[in-house]
C-alpha atoms as a PDB file:
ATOM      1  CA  UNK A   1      10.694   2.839  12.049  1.00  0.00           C
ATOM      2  CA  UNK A   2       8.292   1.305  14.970  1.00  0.00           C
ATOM      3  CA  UNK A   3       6.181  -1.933  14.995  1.00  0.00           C
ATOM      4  CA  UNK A   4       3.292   0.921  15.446  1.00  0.00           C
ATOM      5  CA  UNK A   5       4.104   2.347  11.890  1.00  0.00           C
ATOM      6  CA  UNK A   6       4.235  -1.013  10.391  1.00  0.00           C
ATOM      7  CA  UNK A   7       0.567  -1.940  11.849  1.00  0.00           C
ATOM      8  CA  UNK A   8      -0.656   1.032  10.308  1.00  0.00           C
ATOM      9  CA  UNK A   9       0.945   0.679   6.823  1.00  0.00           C
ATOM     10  CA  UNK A  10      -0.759  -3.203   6.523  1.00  0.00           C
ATOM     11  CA  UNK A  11      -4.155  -1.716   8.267  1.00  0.00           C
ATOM     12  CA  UNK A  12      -4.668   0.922   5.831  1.00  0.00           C
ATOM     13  CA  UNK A  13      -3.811  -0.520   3.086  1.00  0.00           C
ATOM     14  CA  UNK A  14      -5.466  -3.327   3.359  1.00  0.00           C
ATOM     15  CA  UNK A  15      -8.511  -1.231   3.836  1.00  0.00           C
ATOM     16  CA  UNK A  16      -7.658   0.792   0.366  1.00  0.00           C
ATOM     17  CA  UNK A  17      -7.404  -2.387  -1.685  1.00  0.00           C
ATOM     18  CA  UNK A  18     -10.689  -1.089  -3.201  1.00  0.00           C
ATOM     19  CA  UNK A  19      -9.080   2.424  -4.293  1.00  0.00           C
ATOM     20  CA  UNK A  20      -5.860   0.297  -5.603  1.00  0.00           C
ATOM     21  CA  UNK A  21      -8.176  -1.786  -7.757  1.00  0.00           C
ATOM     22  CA  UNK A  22      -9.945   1.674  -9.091  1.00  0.00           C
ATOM     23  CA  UNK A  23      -6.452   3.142 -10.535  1.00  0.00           C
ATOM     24  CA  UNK A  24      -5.279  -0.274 -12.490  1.00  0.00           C
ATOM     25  CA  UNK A  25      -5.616  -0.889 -16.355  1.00  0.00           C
ATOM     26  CA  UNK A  26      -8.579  -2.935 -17.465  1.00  0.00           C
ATOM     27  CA  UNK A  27      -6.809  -5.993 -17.773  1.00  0.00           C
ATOM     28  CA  UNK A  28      -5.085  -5.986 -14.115  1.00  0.00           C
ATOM     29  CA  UNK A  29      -6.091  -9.228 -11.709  1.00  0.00           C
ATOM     30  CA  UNK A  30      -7.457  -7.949  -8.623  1.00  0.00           C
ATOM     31  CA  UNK A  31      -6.609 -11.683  -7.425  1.00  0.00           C
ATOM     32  CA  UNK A  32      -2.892 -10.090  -6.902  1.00  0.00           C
ATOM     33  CA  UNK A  33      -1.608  -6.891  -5.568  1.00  0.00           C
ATOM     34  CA  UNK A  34      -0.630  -3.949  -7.757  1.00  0.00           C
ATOM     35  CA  UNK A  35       3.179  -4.069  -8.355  1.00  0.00           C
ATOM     36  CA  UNK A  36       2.993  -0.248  -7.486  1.00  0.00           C
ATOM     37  CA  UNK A  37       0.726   2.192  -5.285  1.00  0.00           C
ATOM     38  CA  UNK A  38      -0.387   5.814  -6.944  1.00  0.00           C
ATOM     39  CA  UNK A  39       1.277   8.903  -5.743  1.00  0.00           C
ATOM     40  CA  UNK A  40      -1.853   9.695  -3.420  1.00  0.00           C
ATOM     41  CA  UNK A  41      -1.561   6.460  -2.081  1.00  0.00           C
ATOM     42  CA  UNK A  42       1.815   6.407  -1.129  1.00  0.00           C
ATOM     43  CA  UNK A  43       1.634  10.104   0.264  1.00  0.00           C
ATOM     44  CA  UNK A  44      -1.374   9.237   2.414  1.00  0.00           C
ATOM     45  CA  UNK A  45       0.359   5.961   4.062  1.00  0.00           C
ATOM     46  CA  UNK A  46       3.458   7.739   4.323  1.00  0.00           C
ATOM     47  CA  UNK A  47       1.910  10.681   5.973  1.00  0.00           C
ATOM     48  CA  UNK A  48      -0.707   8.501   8.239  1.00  0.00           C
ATOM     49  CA  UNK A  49       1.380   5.996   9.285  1.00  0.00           C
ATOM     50  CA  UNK A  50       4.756   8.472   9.928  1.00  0.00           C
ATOM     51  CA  UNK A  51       6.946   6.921   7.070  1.00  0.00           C
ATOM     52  CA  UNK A  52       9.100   8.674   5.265  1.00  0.00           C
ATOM     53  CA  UNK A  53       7.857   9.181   1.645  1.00  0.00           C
ATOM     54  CA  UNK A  54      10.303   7.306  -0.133  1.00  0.00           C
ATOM     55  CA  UNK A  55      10.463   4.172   1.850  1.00  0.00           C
ATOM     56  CA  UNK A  56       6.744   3.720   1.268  1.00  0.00           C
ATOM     57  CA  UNK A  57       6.834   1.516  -2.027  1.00  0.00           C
ATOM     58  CA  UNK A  58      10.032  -0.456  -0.017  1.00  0.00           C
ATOM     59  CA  UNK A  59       7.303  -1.318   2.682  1.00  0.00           C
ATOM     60  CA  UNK A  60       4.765  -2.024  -0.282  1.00  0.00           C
ATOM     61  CA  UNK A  61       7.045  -4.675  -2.146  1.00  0.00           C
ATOM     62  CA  UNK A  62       7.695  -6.081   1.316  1.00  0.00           C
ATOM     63  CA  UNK A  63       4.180  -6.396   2.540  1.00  0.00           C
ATOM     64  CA  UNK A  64       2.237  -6.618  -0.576  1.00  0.00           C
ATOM     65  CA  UNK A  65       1.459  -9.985  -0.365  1.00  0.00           C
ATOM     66  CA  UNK A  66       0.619 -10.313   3.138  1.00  0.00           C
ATOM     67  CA  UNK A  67      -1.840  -7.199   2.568  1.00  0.00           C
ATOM     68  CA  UNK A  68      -3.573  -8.450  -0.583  1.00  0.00           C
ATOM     69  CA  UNK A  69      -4.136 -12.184   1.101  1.00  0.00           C
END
């Protein structure tokens, strides 16, 4: 894990907020993050960003709220 890989994760995803918002129910608050990213979310951070797969939601429930805000 490098400081370069965790700039990446919050840059991207804080440019794909608009494809999160796209994939939630009706009802969802775009006012607050998803409590979970799609699979071809979480394959395209972990992939861009050189994370391994599984630790991607980990870095999601970390950083959500810094992302979203």
């Amino acid at each position: 894990l490098s400081l370069a890989s965790i700039i990446c994760f919050v840059f991207l995803a804080t440019n794909l907020k608009n494809n999160m918002i796209l994939v939630q129910p009706g009802y969802y608050d775009p006012g607050s993050p998803p409590a979970n990213l799609s699979p071809s979310i979480i394959h395209f951070l972990s992939a861009s960003c050189q994370i391994v797969l599984d630790d991607v939601p980990a870095f999601w429930t970390a950083l959500k709220d810094t992302i979203w805000h």
